[in-house]
PDB file of N, CA and C in Angstrom:
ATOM      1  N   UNK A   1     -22.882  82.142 148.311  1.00  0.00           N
ATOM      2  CA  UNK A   1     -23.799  82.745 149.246  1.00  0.00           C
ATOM      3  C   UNK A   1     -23.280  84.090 149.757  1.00  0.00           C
ATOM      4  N   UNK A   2     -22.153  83.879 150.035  1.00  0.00           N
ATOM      5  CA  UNK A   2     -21.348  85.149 150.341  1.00  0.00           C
ATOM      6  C   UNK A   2     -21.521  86.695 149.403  1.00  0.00           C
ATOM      7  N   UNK A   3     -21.424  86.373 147.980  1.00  0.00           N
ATOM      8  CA  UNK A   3     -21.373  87.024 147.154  1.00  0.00           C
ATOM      9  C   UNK A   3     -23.011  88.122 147.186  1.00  0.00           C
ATOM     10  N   UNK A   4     -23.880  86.858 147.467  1.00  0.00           N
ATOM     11  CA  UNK A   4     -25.217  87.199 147.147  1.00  0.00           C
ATOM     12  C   UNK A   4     -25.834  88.277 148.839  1.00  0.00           C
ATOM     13  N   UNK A   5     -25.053  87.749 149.596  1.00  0.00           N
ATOM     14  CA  UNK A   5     -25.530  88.673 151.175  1.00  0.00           C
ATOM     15  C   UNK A   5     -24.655  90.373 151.091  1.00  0.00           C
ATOM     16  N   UNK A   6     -23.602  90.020 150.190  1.00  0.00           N
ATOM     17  CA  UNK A   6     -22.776  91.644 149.659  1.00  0.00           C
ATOM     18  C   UNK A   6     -23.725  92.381 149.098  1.00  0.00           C
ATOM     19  N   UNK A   7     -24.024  91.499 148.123  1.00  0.00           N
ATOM     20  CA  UNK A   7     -25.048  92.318 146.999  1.00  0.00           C
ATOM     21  C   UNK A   7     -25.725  92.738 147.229  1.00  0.00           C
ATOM     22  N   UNK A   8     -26.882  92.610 148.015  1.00  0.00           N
ATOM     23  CA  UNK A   8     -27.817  92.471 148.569  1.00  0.00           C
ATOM     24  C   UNK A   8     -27.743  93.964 149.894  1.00  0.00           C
ATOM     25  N   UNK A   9     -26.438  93.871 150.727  1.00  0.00           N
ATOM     26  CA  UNK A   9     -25.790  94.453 151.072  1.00  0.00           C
ATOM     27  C   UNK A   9     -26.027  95.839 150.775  1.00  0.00           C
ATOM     28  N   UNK A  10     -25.100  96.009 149.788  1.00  0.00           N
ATOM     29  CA  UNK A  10     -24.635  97.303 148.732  1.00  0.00           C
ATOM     30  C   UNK A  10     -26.223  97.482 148.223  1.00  0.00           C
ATOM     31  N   UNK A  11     -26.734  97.098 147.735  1.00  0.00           N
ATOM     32  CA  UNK A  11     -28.114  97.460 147.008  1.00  0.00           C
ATOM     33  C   UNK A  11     -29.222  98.027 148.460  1.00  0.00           C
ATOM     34  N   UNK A  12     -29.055  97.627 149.126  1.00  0.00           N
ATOM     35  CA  UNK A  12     -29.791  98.838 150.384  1.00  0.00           C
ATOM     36  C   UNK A  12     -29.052 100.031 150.819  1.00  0.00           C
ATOM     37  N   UNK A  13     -27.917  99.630 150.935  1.00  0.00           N
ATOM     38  CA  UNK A  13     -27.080 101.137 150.988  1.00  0.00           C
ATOM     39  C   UNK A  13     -27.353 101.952 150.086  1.00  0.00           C
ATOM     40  N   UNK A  14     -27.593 101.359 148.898  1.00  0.00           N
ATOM     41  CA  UNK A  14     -27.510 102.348 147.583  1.00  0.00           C
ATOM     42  C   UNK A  14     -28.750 102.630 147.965  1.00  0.00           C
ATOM     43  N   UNK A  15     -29.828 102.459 147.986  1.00  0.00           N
ATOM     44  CA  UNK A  15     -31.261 102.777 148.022  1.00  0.00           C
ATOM     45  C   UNK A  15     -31.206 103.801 149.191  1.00  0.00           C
ATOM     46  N   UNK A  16     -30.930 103.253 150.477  1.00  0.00           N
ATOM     47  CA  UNK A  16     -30.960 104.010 151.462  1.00  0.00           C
ATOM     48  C   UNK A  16     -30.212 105.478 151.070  1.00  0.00           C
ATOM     49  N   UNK A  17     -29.464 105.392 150.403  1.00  0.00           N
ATOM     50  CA  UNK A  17     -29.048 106.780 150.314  1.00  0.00           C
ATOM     51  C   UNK A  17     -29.820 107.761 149.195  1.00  0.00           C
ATOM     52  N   UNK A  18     -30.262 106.738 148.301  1.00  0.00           N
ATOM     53  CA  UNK A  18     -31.109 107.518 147.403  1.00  0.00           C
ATOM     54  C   UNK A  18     -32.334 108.279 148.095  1.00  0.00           C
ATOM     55  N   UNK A  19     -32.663 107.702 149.145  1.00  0.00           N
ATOM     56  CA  UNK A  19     -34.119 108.104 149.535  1.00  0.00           C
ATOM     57  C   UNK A  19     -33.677 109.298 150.496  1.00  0.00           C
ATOM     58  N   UNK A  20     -33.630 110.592 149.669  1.00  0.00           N
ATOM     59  CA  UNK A  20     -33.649 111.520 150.765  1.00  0.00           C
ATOM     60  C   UNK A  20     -34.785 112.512 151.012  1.00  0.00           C
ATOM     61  N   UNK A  21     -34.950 113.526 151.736  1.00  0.00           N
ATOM     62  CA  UNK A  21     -35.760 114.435 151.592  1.00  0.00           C
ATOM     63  C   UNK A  21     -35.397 115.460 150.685  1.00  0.00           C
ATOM     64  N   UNK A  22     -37.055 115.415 150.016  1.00  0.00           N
ATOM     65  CA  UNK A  22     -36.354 116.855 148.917  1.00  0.00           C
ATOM     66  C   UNK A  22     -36.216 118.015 149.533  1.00  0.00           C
ATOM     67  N   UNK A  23     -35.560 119.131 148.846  1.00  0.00           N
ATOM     68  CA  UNK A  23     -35.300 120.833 149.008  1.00  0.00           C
ATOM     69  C   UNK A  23     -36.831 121.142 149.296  1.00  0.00           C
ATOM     70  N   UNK A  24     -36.871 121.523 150.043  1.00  0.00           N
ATOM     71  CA  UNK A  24     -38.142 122.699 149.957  1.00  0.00           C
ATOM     72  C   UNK A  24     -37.988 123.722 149.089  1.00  0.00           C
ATOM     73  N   UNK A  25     -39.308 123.719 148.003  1.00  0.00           N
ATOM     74  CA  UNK A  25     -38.780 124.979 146.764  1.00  0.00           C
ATOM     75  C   UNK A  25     -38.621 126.066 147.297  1.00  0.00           C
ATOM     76  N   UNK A  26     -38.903 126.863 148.717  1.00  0.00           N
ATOM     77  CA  UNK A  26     -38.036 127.911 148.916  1.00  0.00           C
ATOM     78  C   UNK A  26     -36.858 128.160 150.034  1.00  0.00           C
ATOM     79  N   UNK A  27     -36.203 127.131 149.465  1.00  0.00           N
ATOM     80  CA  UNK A  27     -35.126 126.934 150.412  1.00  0.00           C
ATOM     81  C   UNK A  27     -34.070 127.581 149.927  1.00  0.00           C
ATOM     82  N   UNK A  28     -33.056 128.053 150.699  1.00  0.00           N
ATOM     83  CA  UNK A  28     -32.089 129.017 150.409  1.00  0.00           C
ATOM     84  C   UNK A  28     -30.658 128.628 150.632  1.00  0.00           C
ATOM     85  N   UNK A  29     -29.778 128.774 149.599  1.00  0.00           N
ATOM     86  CA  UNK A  29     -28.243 128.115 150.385  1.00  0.00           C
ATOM     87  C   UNK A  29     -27.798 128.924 151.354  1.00  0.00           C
ATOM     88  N   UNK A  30     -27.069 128.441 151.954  1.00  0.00           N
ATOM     89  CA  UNK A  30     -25.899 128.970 153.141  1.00  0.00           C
ATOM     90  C   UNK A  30     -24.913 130.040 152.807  1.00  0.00           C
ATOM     91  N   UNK A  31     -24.583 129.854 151.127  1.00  0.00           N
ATOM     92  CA  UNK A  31     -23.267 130.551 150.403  1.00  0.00           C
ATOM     93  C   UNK A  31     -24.135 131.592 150.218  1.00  0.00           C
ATOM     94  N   UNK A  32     -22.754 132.565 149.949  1.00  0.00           N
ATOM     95  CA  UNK A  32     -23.874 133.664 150.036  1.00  0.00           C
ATOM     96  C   UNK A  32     -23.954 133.715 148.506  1.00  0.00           C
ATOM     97  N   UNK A  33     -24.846 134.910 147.937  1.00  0.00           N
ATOM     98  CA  UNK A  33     -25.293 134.660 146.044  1.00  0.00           C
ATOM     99  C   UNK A  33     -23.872 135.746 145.882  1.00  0.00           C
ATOM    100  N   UNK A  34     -23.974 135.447 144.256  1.00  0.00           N
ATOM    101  CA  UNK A  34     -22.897 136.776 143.461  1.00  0.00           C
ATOM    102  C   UNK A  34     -23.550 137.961 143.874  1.00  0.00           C
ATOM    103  N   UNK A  35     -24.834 138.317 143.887  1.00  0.00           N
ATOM    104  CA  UNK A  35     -25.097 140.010 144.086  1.00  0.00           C
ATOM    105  C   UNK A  35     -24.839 139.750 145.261  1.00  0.00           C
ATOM    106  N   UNK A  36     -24.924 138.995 146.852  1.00  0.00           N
ATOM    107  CA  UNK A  36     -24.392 139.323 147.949  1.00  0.00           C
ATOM    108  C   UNK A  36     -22.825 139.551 148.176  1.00  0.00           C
ATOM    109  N   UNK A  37     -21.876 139.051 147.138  1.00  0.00           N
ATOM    110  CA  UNK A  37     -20.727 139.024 147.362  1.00  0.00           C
ATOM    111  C   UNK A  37     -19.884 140.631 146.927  1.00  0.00           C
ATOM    112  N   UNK A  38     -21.032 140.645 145.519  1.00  0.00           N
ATOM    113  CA  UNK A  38     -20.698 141.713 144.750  1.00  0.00           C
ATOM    114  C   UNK A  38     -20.988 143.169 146.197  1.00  0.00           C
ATOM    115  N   UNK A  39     -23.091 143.472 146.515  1.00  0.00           N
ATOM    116  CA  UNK A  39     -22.643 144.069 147.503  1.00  0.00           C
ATOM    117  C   UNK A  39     -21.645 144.443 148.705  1.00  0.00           C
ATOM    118  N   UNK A  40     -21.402 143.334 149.025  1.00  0.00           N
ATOM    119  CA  UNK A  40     -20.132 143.896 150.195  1.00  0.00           C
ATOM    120  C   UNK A  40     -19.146 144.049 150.332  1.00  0.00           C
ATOM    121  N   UNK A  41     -18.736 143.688 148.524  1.00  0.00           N
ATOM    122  CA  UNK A  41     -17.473 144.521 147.976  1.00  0.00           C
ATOM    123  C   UNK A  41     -17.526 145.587 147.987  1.00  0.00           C
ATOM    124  N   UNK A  42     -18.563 146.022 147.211  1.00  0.00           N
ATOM    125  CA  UNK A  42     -19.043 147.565 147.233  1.00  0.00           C
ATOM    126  C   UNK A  42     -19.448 148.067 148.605  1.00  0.00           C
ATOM    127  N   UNK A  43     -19.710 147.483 149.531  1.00  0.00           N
ATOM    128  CA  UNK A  43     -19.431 148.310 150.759  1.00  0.00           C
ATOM    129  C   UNK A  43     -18.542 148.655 151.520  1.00  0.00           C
ATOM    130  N   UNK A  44     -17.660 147.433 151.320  1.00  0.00           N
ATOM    131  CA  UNK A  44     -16.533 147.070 151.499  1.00  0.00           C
ATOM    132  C   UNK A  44     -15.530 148.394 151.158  1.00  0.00           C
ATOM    133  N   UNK A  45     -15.679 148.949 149.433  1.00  0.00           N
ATOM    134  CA  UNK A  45     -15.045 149.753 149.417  1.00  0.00           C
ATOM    135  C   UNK A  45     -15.571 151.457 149.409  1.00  0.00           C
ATOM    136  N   UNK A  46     -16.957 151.711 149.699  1.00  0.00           N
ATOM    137  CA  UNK A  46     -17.420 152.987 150.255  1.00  0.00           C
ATOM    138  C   UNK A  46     -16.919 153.277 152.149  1.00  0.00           C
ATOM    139  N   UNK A  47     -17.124 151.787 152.775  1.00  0.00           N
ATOM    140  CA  UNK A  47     -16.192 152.086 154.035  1.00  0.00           C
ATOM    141  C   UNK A  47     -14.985 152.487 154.257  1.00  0.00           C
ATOM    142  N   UNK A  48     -14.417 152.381 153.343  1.00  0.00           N
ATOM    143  CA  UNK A  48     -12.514 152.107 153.457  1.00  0.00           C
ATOM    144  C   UNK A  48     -12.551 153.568 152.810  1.00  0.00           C
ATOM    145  N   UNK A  49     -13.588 154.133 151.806  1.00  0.00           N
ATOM    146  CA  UNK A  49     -13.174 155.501 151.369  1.00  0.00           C
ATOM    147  C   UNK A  49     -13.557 156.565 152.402  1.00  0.00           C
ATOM    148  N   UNK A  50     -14.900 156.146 153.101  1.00  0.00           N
ATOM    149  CA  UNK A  50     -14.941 157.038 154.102  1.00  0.00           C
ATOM    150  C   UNK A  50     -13.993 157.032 154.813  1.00  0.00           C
ATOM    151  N   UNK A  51     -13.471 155.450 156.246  1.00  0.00           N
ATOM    152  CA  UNK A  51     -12.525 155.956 156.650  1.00  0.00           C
ATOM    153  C   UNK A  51     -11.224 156.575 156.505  1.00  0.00           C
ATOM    154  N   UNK A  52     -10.732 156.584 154.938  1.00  0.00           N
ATOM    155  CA  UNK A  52      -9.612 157.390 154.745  1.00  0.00           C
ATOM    156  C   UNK A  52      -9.837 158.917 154.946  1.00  0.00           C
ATOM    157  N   UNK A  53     -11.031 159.234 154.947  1.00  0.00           N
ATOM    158  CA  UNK A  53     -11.454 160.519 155.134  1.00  0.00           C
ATOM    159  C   UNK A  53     -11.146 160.922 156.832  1.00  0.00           C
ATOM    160  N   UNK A  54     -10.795 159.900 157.313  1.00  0.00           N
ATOM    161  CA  UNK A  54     -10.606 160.303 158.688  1.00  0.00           C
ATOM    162  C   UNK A  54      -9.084 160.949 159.580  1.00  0.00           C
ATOM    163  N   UNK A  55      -8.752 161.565 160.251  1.00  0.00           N
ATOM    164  CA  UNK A  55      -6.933 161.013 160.627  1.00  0.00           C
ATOM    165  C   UNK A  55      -6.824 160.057 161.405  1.00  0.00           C
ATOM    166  N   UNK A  56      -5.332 159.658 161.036  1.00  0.00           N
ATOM    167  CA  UNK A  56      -5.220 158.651 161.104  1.00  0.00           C
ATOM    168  C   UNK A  56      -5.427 158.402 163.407  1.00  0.00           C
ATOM    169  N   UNK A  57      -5.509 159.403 163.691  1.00  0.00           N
ATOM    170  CA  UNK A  57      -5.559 158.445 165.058  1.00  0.00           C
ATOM    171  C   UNK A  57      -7.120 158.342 165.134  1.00  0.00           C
ATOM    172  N   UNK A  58      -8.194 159.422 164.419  1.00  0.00           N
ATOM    173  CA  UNK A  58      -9.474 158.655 164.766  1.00  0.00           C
ATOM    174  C   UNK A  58      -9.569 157.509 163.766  1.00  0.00           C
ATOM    175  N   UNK A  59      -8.986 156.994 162.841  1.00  0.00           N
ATOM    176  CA  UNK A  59      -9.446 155.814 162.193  1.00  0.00           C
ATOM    177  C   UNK A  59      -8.883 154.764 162.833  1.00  0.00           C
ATOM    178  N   UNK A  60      -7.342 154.868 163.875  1.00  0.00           N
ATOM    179  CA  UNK A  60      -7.356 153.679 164.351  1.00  0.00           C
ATOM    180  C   UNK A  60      -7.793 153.361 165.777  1.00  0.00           C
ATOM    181  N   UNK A  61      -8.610 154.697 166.704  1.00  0.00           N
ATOM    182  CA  UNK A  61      -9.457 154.703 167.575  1.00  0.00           C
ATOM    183  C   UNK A  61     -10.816 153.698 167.008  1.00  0.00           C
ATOM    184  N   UNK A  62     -11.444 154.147 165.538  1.00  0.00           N
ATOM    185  CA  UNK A  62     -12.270 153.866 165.627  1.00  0.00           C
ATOM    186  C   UNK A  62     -12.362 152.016 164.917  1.00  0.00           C
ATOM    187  N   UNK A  63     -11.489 151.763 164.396  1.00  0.00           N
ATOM    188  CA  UNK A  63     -11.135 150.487 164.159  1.00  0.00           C
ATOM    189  C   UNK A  63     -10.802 149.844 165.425  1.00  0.00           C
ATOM    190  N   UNK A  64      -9.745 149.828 166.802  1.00  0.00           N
ATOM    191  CA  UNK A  64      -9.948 149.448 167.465  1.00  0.00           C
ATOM    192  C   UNK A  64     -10.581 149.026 168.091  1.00  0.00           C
ATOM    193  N   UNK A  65     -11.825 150.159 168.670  1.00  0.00           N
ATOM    194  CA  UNK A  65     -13.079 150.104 169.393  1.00  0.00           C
ATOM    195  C   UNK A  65     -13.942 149.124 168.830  1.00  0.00           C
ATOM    196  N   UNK A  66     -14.476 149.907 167.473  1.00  0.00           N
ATOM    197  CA  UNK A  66     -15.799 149.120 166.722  1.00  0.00           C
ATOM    198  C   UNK A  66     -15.208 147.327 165.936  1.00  0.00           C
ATOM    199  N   UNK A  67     -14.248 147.200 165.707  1.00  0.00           N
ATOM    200  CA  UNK A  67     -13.395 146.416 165.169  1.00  0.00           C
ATOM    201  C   UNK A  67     -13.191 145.238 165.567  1.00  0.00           C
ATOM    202  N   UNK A  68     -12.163 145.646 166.438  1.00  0.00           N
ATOM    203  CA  UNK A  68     -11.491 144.965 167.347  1.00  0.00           C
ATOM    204  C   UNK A  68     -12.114 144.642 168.804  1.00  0.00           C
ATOM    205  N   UNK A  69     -12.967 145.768 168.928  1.00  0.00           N
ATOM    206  CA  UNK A  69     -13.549 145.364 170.099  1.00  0.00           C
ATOM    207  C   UNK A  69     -12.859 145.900 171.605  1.00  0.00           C
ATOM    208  N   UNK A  70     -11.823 146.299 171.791  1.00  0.00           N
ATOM    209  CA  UNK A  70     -11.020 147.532 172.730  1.00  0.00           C
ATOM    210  C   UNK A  70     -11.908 148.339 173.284  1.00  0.00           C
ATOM    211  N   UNK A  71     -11.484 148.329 174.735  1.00  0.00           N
ATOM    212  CA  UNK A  71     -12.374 148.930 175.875  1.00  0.00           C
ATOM    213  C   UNK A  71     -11.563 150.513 175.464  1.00  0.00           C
ATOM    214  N   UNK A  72     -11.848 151.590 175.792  1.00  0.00           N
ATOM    215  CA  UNK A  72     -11.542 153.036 175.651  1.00  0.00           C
ATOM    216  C   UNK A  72     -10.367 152.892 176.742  1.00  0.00           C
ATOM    217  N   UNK A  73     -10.431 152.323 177.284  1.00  0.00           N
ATOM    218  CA  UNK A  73      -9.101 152.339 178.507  1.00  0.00           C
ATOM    219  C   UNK A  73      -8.047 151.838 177.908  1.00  0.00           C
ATOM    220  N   UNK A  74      -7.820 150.371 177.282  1.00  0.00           N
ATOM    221  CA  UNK A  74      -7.134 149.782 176.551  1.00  0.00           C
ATOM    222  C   UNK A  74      -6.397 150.631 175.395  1.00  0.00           C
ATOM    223  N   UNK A  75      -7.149 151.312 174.609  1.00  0.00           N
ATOM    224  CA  UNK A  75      -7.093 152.465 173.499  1.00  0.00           C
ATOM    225  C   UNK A  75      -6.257 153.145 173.915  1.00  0.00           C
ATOM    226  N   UNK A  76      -6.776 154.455 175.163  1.00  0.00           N
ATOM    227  CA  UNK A  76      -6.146 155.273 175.473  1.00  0.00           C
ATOM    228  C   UNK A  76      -4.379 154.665 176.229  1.00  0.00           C
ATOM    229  N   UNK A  77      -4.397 153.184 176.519  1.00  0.00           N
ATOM    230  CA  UNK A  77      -2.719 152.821 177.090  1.00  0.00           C
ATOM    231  C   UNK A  77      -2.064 152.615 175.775  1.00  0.00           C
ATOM    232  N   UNK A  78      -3.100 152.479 174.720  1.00  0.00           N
ATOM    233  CA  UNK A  78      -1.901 151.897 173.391  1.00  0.00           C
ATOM    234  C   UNK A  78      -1.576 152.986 172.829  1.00  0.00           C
ATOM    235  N   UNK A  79      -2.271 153.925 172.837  1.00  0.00           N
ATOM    236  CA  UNK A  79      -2.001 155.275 172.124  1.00  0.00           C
ATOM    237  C   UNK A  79      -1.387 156.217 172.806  1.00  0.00           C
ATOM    238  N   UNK A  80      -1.629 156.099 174.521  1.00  0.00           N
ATOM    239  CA  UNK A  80      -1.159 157.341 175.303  1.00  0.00           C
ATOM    240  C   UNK A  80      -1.851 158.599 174.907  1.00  0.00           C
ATOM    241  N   UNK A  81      -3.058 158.003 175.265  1.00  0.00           N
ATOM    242  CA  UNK A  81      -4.104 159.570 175.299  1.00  0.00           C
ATOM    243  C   UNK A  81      -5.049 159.405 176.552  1.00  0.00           C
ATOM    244  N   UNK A  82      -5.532 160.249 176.892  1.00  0.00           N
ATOM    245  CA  UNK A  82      -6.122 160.417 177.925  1.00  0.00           C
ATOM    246  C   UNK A  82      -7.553 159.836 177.848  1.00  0.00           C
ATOM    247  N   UNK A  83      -7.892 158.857 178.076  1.00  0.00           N
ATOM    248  CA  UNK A  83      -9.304 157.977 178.324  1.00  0.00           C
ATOM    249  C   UNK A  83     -10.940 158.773 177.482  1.00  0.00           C
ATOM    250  N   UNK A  84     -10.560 159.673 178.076  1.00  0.00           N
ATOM    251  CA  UNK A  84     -11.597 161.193 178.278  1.00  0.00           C
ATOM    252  C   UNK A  84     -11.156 161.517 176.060  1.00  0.00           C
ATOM    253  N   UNK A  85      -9.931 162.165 175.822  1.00  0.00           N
ATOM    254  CA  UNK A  85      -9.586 162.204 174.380  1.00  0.00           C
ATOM    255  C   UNK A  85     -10.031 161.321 173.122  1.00  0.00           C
ATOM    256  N   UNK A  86     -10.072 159.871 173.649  1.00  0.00           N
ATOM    257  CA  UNK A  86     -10.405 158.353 173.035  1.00  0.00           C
ATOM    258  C   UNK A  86     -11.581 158.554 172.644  1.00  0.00           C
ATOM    259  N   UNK A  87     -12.600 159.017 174.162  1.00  0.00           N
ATOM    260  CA  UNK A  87     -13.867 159.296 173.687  1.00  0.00           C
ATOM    261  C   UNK A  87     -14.661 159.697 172.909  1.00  0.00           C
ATOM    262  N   UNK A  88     -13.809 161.310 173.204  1.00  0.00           N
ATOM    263  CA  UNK A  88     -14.340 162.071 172.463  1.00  0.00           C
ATOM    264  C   UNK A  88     -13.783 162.272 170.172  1.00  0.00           C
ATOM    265  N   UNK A  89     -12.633 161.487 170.482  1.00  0.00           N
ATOM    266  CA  UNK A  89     -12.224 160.918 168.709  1.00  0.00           C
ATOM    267  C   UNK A  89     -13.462 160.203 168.571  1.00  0.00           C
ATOM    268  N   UNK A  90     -13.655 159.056 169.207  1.00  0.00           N
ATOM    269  CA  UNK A  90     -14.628 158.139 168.483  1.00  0.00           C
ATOM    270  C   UNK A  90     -16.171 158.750 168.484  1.00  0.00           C
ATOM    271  N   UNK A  91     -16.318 159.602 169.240  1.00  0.00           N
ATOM    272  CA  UNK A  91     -17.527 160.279 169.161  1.00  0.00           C
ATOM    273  C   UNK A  91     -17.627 161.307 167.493  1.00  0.00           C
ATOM    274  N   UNK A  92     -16.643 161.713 167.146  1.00  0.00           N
ATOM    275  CA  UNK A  92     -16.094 162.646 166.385  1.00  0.00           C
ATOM    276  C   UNK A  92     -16.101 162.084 164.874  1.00  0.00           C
ATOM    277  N   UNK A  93     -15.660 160.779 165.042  1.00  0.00           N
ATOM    278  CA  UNK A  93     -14.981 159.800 164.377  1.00  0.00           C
ATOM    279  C   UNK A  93     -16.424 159.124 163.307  1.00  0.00           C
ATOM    280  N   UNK A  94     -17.474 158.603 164.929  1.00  0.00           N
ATOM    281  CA  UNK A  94     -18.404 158.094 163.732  1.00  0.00           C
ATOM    282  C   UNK A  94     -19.363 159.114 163.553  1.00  0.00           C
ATOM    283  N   UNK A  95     -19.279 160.369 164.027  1.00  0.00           N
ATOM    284  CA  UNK A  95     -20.279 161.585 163.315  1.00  0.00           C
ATOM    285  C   UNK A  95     -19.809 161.275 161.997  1.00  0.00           C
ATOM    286  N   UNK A  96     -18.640 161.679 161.578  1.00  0.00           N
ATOM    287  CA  UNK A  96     -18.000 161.939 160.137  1.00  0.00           C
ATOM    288  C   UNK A  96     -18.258 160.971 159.560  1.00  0.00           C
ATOM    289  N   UNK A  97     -17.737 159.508 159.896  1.00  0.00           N
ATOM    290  CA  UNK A  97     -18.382 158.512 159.148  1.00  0.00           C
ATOM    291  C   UNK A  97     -19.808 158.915 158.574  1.00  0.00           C
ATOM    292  N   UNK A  98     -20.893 158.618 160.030  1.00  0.00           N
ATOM    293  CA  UNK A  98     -22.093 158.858 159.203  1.00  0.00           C
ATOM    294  C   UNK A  98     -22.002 160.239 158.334  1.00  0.00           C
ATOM    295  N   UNK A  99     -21.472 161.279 158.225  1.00  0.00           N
ATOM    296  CA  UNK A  99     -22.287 161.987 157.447  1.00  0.00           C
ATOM    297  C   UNK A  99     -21.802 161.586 156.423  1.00  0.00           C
ATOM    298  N   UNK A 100     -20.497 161.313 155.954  1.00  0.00           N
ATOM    299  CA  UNK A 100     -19.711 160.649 154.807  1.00  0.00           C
ATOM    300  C   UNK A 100     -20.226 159.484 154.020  1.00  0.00           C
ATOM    301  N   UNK A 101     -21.438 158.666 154.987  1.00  0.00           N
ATOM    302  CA  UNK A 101     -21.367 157.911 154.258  1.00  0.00           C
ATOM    303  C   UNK A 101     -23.400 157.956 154.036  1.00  0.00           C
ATOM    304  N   UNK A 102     -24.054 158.756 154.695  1.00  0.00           N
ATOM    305  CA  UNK A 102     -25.233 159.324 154.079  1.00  0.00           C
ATOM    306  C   UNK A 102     -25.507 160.096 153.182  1.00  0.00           C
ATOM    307  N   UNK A 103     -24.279 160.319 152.385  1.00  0.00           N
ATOM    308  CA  UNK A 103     -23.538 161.415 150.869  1.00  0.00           C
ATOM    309  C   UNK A 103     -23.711 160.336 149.943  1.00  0.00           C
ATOM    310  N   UNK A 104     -23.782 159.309 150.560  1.00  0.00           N
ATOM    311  CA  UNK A 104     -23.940 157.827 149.374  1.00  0.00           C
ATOM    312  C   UNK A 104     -24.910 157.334 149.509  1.00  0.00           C
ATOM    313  N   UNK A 105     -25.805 157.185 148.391  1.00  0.00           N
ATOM    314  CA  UNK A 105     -27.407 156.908 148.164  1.00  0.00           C
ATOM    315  C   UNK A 105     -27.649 155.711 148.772  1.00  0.00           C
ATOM    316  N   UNK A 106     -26.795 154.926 148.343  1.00  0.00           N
ATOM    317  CA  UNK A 106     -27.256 153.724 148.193  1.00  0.00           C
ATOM    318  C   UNK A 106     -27.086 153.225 149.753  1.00  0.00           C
ATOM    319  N   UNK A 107     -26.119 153.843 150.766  1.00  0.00           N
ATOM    320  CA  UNK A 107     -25.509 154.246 152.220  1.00  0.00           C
ATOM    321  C   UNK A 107     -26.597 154.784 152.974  1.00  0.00           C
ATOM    322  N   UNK A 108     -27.575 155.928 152.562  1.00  0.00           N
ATOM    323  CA  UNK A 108     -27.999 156.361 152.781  1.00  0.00           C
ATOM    324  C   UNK A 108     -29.436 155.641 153.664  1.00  0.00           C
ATOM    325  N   UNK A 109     -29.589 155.007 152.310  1.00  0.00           N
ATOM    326  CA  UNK A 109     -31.164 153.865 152.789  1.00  0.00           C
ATOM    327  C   UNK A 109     -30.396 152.594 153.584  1.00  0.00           C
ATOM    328  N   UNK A 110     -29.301 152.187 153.762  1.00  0.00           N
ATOM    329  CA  UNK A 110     -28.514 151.149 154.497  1.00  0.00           C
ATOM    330  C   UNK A 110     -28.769 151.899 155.855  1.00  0.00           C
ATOM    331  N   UNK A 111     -28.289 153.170 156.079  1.00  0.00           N
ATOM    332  CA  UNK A 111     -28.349 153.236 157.137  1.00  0.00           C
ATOM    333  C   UNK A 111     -29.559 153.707 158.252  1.00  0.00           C
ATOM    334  N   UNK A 112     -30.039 153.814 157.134  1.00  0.00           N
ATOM    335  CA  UNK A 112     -31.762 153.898 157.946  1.00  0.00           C
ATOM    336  C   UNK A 112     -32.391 152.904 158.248  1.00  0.00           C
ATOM    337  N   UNK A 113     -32.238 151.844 157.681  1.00  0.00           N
ATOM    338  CA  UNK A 113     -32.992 150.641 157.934  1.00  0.00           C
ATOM    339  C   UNK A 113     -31.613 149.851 159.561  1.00  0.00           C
ATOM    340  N   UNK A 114     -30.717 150.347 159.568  1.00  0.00           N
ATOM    341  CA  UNK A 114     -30.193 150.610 160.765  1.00  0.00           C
ATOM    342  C   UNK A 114     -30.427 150.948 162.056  1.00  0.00           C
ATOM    343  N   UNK A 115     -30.557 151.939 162.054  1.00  0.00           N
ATOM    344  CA  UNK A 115     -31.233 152.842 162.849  1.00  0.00           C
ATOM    345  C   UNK A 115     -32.658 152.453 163.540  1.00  0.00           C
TER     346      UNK A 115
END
């Protein structure tokens, strides 16, 4: 009897798990696809070429700030610049970015749909 209340058992579990809801046919995974991975490699490395285009204290003004997230006060104690200086790099900082990186087509329409 024992044997037969297991069985019995296991054979609703099994069912119960079979019965699920299907995918909705336009359902989308979580992961991102190969062309999403591929894009933000490739953005990945048009960013890193612009900011080398920068010096090095506005690229690590502007990595701090936009980045990291650093108040301009914080900035200006790690660097020892004047609050007012911080500003005006990162003001400086993402002009050049953008124009550097509206030189790239494909950058170009990214950053309009930005905007």
């Amino acid at each position: 009897m024992t044997i037969v209340r297991n069985r019995s058992k296991n054979l609703i579990r099994r069912e119960a798990l079979r019965e699920m809801e299907q995918v909705p046919p336009g359902a989308r995974s979580r992961a991102p696809t190969p062309e999403r991975v591929a894009e933000d490699a490739q953005l990945r490395e048009m960013l890193e070429g612009a900011l080398s285009q920068l010096s090095e204290v506005q690229r690590q003004i502007v990595l701090l700030h936009d980045l990291e997230g650093w108040k301009h006060r914080e900035i200006a104690e790690r660097l020892e610049l004047p609050s007012g200086t911080v500003r005006s790099h990162l003001h400086f900082a993402r002009k050049a970015l953008r124009k550097a990186l509206k030189a790239i087509p494909e950058m170009s329409d990214m950053l309009e749909r930005v905007q």
